[in-house]
C-alpha atoms as a PDB file:
ATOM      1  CA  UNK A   1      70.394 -14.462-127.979  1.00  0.00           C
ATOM      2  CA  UNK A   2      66.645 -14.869-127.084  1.00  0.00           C
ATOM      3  CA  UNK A   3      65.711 -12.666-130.558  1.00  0.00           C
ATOM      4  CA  UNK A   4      67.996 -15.405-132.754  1.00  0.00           C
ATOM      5  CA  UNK A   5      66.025 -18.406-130.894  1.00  0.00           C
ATOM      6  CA  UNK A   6      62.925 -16.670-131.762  1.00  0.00           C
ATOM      7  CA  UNK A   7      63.648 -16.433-134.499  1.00  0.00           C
ATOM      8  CA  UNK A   8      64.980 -19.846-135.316  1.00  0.00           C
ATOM      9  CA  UNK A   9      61.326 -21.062-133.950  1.00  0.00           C
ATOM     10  CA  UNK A  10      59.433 -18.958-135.895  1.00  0.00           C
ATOM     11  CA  UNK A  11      61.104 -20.602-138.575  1.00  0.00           C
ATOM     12  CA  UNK A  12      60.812 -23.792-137.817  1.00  0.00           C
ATOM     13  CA  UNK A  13      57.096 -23.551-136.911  1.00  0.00           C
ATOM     14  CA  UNK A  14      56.367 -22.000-140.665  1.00  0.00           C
ATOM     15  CA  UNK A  15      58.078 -25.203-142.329  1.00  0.00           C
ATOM     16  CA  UNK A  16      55.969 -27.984-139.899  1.00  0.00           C
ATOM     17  CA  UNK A  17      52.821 -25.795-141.087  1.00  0.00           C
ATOM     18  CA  UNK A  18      53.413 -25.529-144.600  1.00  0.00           C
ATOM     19  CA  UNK A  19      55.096 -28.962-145.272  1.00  0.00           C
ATOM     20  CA  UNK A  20      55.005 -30.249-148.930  1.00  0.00           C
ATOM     21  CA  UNK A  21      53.477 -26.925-150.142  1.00  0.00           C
ATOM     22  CA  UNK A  22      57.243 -25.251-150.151  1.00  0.00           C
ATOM     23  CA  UNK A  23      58.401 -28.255-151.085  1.00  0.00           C
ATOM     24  CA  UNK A  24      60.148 -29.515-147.409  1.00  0.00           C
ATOM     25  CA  UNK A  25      58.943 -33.161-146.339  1.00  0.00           C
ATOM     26  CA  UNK A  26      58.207 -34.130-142.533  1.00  0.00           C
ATOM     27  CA  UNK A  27      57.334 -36.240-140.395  1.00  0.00           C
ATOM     28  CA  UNK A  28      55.370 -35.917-136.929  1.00  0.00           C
ATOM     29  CA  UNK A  29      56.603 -32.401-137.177  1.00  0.00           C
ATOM     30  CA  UNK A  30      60.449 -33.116-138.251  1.00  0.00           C
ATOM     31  CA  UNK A  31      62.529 -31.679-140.853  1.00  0.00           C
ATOM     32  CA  UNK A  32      63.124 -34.516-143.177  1.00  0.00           C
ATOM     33  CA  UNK A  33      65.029 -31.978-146.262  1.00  0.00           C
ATOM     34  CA  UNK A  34      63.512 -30.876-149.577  1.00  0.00           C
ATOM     35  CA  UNK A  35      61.046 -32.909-150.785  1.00  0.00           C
ATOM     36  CA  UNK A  36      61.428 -34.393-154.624  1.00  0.00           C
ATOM     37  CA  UNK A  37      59.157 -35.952-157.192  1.00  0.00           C
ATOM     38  CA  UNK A  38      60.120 -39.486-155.699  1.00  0.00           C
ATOM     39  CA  UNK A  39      59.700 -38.895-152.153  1.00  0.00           C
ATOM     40  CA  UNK A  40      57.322 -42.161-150.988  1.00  0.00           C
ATOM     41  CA  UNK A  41      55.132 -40.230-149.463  1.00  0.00           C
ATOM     42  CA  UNK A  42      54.293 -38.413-153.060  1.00  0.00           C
ATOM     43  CA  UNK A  43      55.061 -41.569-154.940  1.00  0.00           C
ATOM     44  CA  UNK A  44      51.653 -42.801-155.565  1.00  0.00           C
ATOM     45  CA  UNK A  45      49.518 -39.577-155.336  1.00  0.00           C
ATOM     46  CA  UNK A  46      49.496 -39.245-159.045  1.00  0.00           C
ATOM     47  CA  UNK A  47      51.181 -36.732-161.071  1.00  0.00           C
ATOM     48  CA  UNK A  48      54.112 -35.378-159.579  1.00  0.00           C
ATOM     49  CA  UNK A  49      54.051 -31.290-158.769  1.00  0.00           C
ATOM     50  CA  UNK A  50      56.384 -30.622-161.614  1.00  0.00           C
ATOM     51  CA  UNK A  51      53.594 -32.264-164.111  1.00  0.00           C
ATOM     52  CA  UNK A  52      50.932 -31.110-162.199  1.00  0.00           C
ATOM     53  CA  UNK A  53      52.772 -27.412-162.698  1.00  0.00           C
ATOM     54  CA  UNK A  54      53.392 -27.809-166.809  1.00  0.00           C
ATOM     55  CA  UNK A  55      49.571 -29.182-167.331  1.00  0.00           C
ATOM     56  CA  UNK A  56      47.895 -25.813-165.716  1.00  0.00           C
ATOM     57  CA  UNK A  57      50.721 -23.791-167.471  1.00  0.00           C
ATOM     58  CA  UNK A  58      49.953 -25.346-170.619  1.00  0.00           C
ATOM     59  CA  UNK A  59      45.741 -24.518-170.366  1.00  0.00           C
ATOM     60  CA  UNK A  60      47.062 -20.993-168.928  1.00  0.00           C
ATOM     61  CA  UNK A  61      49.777 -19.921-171.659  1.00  0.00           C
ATOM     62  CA  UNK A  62      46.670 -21.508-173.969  1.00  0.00           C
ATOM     63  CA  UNK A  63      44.136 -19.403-172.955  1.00  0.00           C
ATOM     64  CA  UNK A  64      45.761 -16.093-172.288  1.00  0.00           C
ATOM     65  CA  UNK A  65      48.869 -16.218-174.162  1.00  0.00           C
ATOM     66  CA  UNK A  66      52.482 -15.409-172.594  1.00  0.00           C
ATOM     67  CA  UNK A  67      51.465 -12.022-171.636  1.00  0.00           C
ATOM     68  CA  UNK A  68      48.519 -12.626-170.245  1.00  0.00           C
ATOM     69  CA  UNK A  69      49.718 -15.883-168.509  1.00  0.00           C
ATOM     70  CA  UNK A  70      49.967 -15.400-164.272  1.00  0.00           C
ATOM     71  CA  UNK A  71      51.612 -17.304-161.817  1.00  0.00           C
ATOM     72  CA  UNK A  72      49.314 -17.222-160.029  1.00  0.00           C
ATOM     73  CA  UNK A  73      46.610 -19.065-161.826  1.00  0.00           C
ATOM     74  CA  UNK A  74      48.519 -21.685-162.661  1.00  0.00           C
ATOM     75  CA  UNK A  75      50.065 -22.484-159.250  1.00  0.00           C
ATOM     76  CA  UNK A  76      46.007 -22.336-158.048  1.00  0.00           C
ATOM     77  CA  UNK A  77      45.239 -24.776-161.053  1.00  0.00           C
ATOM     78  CA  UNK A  78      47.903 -27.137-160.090  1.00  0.00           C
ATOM     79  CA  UNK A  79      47.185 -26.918-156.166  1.00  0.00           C
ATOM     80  CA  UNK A  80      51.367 -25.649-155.655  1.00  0.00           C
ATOM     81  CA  UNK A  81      52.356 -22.457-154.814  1.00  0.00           C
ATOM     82  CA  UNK A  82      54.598 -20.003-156.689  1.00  0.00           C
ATOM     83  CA  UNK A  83      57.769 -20.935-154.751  1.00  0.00           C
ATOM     84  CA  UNK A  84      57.874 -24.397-156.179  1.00  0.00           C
ATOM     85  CA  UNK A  85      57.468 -22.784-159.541  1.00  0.00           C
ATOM     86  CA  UNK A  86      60.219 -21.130-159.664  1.00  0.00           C
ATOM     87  CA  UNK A  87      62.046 -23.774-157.860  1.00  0.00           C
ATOM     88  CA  UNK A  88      61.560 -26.158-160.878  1.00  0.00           C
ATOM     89  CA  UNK A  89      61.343 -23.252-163.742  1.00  0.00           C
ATOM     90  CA  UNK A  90      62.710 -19.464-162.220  1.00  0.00           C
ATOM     91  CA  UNK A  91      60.802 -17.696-164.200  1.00  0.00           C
ATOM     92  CA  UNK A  92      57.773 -17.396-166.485  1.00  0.00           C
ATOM     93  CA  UNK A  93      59.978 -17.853-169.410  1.00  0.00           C
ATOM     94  CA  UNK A  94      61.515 -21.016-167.821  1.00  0.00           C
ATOM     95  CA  UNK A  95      58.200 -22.941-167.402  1.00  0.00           C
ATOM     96  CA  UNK A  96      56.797 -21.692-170.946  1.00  0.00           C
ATOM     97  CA  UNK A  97      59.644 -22.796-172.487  1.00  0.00           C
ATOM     98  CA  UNK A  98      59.263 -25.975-170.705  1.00  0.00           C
ATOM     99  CA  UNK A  99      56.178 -26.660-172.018  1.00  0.00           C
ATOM    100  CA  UNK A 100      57.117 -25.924-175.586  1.00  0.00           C
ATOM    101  CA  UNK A 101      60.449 -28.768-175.303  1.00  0.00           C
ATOM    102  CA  UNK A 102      57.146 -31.267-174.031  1.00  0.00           C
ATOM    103  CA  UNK A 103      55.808 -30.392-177.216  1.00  0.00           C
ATOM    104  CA  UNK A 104      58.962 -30.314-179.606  1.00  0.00           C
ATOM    105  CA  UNK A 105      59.709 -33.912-178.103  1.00  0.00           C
ATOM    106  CA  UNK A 106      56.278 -35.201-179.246  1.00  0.00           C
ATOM    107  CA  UNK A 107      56.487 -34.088-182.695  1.00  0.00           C
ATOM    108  CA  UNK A 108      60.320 -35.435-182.962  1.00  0.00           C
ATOM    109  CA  UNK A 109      59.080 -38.820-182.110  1.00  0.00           C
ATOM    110  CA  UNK A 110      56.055 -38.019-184.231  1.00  0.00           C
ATOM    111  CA  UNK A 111      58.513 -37.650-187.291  1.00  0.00           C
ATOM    112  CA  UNK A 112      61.372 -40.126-186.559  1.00  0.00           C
ATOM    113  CA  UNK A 113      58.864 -42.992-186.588  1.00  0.00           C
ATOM    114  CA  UNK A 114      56.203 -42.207-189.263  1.00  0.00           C
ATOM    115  CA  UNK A 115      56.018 -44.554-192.122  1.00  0.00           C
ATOM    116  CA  UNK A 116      53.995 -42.832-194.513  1.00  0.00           C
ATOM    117  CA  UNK A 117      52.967 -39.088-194.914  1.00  0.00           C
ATOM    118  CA  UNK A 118      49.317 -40.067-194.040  1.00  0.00           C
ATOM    119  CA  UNK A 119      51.326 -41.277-190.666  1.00  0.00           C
ATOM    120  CA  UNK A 120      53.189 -38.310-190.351  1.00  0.00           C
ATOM    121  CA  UNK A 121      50.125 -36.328-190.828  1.00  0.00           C
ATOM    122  CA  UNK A 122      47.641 -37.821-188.614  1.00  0.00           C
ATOM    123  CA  UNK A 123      50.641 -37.893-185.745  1.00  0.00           C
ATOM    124  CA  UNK A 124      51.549 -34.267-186.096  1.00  0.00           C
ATOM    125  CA  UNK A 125      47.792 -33.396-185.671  1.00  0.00           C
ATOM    126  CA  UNK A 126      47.587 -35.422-182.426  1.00  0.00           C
ATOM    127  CA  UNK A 127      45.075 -35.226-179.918  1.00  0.00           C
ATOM    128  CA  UNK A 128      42.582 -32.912-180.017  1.00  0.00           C
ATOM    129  CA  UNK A 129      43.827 -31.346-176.366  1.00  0.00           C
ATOM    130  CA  UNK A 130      47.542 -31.120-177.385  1.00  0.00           C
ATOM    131  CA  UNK A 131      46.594 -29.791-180.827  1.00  0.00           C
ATOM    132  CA  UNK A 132      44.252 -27.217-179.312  1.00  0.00           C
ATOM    133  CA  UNK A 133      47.071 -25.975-176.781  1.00  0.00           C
ATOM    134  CA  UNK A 134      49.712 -25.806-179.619  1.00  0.00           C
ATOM    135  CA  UNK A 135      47.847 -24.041-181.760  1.00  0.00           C
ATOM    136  CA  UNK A 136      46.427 -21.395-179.185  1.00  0.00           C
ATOM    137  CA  UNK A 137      49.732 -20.978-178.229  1.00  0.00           C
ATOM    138  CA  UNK A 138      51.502 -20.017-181.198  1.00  0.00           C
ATOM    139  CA  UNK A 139      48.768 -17.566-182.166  1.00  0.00           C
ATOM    140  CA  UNK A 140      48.929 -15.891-179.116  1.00  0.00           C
ATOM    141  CA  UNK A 141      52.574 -15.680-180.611  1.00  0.00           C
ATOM    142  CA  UNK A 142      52.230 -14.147-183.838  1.00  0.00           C
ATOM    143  CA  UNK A 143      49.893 -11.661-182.216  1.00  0.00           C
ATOM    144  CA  UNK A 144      52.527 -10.114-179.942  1.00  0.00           C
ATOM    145  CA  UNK A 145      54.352  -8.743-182.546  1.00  0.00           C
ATOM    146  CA  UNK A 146      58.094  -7.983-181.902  1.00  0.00           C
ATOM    147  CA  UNK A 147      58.633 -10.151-178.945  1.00  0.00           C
ATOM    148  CA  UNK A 148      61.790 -12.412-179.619  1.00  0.00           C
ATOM    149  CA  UNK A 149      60.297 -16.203-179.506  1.00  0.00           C
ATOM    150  CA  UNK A 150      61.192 -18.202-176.732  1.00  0.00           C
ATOM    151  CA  UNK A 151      63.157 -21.159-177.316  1.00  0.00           C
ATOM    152  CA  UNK A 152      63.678 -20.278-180.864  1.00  0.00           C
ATOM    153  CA  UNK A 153      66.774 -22.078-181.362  1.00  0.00           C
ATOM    154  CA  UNK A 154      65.064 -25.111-180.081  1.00  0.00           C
ATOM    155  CA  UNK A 155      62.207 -24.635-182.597  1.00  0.00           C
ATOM    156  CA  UNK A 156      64.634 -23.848-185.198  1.00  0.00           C
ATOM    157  CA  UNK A 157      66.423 -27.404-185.270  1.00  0.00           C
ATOM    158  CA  UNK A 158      62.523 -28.983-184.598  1.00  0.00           C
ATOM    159  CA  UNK A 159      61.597 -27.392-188.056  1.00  0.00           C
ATOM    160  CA  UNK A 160      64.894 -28.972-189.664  1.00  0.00           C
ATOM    161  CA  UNK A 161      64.245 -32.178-188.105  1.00  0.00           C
ATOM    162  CA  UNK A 162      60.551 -32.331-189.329  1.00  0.00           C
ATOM    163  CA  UNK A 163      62.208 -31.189-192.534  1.00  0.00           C
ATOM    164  CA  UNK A 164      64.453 -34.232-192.337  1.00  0.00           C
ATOM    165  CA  UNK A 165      62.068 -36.501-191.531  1.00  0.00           C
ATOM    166  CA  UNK A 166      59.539 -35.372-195.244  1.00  0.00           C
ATOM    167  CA  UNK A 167      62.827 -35.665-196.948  1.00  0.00           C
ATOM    168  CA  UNK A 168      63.376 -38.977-195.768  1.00  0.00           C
ATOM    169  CA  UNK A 169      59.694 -40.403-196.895  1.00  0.00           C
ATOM    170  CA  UNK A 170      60.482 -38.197-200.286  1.00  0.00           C
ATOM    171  CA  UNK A 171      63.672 -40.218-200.916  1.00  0.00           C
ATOM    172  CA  UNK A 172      61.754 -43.686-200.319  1.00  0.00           C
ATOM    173  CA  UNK A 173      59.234 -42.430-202.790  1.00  0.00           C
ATOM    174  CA  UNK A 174      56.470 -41.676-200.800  1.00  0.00           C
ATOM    175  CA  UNK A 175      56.118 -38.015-201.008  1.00  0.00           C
ATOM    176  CA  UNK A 176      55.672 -36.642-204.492  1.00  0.00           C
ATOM    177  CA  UNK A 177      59.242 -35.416-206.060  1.00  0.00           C
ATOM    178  CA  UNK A 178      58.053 -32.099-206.983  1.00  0.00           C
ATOM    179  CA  UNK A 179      56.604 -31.013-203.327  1.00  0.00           C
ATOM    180  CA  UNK A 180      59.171 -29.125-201.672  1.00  0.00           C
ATOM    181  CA  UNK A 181      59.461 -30.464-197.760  1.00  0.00           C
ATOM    182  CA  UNK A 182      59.365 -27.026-196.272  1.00  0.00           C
ATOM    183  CA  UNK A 183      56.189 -25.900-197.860  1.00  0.00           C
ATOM    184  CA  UNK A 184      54.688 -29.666-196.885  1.00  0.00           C
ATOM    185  CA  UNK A 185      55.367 -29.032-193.284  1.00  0.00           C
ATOM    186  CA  UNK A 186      54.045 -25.466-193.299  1.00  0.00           C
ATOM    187  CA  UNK A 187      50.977 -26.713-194.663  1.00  0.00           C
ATOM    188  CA  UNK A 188      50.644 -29.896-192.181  1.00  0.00           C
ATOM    189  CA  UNK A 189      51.114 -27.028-189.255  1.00  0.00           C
ATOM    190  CA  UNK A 190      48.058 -24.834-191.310  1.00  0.00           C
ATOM    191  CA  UNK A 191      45.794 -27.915-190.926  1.00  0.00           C
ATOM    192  CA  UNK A 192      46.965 -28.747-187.486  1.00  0.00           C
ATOM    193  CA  UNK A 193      46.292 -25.146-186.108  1.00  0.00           C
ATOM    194  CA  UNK A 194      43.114 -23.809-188.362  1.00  0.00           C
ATOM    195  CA  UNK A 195      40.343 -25.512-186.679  1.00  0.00           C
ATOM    196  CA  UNK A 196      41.704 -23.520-183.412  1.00  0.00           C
ATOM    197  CA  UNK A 197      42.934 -20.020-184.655  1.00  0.00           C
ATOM    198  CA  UNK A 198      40.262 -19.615-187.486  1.00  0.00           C
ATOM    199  CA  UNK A 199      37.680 -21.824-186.605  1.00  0.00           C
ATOM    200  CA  UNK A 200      34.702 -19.260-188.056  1.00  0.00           C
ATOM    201  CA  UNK A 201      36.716 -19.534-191.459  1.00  0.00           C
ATOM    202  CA  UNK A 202      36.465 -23.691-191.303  1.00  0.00           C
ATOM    203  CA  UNK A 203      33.040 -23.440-190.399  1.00  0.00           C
ATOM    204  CA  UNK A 204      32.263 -20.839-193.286  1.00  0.00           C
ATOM    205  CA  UNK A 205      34.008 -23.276-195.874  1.00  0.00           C
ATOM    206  CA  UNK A 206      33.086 -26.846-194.389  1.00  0.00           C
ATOM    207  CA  UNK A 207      29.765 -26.248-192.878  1.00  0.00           C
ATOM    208  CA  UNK A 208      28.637 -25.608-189.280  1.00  0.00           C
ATOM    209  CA  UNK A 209      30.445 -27.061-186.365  1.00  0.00           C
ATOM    210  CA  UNK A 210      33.184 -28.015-189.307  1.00  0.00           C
ATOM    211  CA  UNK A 211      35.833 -26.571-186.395  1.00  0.00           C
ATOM    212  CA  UNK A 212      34.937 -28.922-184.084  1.00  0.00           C
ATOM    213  CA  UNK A 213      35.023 -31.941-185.734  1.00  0.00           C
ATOM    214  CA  UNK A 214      37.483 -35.214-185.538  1.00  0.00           C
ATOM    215  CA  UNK A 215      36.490 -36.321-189.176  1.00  0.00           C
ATOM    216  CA  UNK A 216      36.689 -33.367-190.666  1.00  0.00           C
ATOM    217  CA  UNK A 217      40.250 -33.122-189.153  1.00  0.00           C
ATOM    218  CA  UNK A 218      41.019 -36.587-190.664  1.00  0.00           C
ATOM    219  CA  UNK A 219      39.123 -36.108-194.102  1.00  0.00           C
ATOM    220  CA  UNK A 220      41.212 -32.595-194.437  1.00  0.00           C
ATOM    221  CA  UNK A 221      44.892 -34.505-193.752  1.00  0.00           C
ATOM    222  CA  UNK A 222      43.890 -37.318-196.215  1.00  0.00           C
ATOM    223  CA  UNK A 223      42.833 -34.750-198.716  1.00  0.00           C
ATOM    224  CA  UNK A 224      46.454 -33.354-198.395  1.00  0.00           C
ATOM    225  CA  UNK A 225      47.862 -36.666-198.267  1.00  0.00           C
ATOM    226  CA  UNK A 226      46.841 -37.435-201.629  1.00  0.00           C
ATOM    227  CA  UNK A 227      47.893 -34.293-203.314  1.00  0.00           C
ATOM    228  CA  UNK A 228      51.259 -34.742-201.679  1.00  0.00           C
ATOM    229  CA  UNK A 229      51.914 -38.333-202.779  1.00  0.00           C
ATOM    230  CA  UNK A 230      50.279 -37.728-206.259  1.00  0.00           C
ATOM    231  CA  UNK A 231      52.700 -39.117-208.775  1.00  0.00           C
ATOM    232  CA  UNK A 232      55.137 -40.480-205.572  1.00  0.00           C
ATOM    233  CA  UNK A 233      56.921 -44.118-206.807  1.00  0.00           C
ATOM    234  CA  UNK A 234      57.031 -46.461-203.718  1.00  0.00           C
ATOM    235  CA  UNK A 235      54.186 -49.240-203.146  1.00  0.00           C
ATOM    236  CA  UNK A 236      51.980 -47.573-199.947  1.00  0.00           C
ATOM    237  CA  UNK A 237      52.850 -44.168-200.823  1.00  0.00           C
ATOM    238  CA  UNK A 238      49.274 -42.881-199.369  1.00  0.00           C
ATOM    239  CA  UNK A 239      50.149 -45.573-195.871  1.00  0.00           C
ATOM    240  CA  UNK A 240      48.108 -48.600-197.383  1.00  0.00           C
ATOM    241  CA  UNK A 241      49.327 -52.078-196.934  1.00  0.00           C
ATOM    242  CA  UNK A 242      50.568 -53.014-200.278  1.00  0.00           C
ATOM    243  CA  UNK A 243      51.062 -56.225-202.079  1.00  0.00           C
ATOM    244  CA  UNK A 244      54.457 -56.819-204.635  1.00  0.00           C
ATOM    245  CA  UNK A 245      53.353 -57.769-208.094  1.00  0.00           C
ATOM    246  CA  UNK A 246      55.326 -60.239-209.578  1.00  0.00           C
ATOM    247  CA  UNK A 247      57.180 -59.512-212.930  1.00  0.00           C
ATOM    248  CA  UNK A 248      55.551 -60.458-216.084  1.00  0.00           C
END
């Protein structure tokens, strides 16, 4: 009987000292039950530990790929420890695919909404950060060579919906009718990734320090814009505001 209370305390004791950090909430010492994202007392200290989590796993899978990616690091980076990890994500492959729906979801919205191709462009190339974690990302991909692809369903039906979305400006006139959709998106994901995976070859072509620049970015996705709507029928093919000419 005295080993079980023992061990009961020893229990207890670790959960008042580590608190939050293995995700248990208290109070002066008490057991107040797992502690979630909208606990009060986490409310207003910024991010909550699941984003916290997906930002350093995002740098990490970014700068070392999925094999070279450690738990470790990232719970450091995010100031959690590897329990809560896996509490929100089990595995490695939970919280890296995690990260890559984040992504899918911002180029779905990117697509449903765009007006133009110029809009869809300069949306799927996105911020510089985002774009830069994408893009390491895949490569580190297509360098591992026959690992299957995580989430690759998921990908899958983004592709087709990104698809969708060129056909859609195509039928309105506003991509060219001779550019085939599929080919359009892989080259919007060549400019998106380039400056990142090849950035010597940029530089080489553009100039020094091409790689890293915003308005070279821009100038490249107009440049593609224009060959893509060359020839396309509706008024503000190219994302211009347009006037209506009247007949005659």
């Amino acid at each position: 009987m005295g080993g079980m209370v023992a061990c009961i305390g020893a229990i207890v004791n670790l959960l008042v000292a580590t608190g939050p950090d293995v995700g248990v909430a208290t109070v002066a010492g008490r057991y107040r039950g797992p502690m979630t994202d909208s606990d009060p007392d986490t409310a207003l200290a910024g991010p909550s530990v699941r984003e916290r989590i997906l930002r350093a796993a995002t740098e990490e899978f970014a700068e070392h790929g999925f094999a070279g990616a450690r738990i470790n690091r990232i719970a450091e980076a995010a100031g959690a420890n590897k329990q809560l990890i896996y509490h929100y994500f089990q595995s490695k492959d939970g919280i890296y695919a995690a990260v890559l729906a984040e992504m899918l979801t911002s180029m779905h919205d990117s697509g449903d909404v765009a007006t133009s191709l110029r809009e869809l462009m300069r949306r799927q190339i996105g911020q510089p950060e985002k774009r830069r974690a994408w893009s390491r990302m895949v490569a580190w991909e297509g360098l591992a060579g026959d690992r299957p692809v995580v989430s690759a369903a998921e990908r899958q039906e983004s592709i087709h919906r990104q698809v969708q979305a060129l056909m859609r400006l195509q039928g309105e006139g506003r991509l060219a009718s001779d550019i085939d959709p599929r080919f359009a998106l892989a080259t919007i994901y060549a400019v998106r990734t380039a400056s990142y995976v090849i950035p010597q070859l940029i530089d080489f072509c553009l100039g020094p320090d091409a790689s890293d620049s915003e308005d070279t970015m821009a100038a490249w996705a107009d440049m593609i814009t224009r060959l893509f709507t060359r020839g396309a029928t509706a008024a503000g093919a190219h994302g211009e505001p347009t006037s209506r000419q009247p007949n005659g």
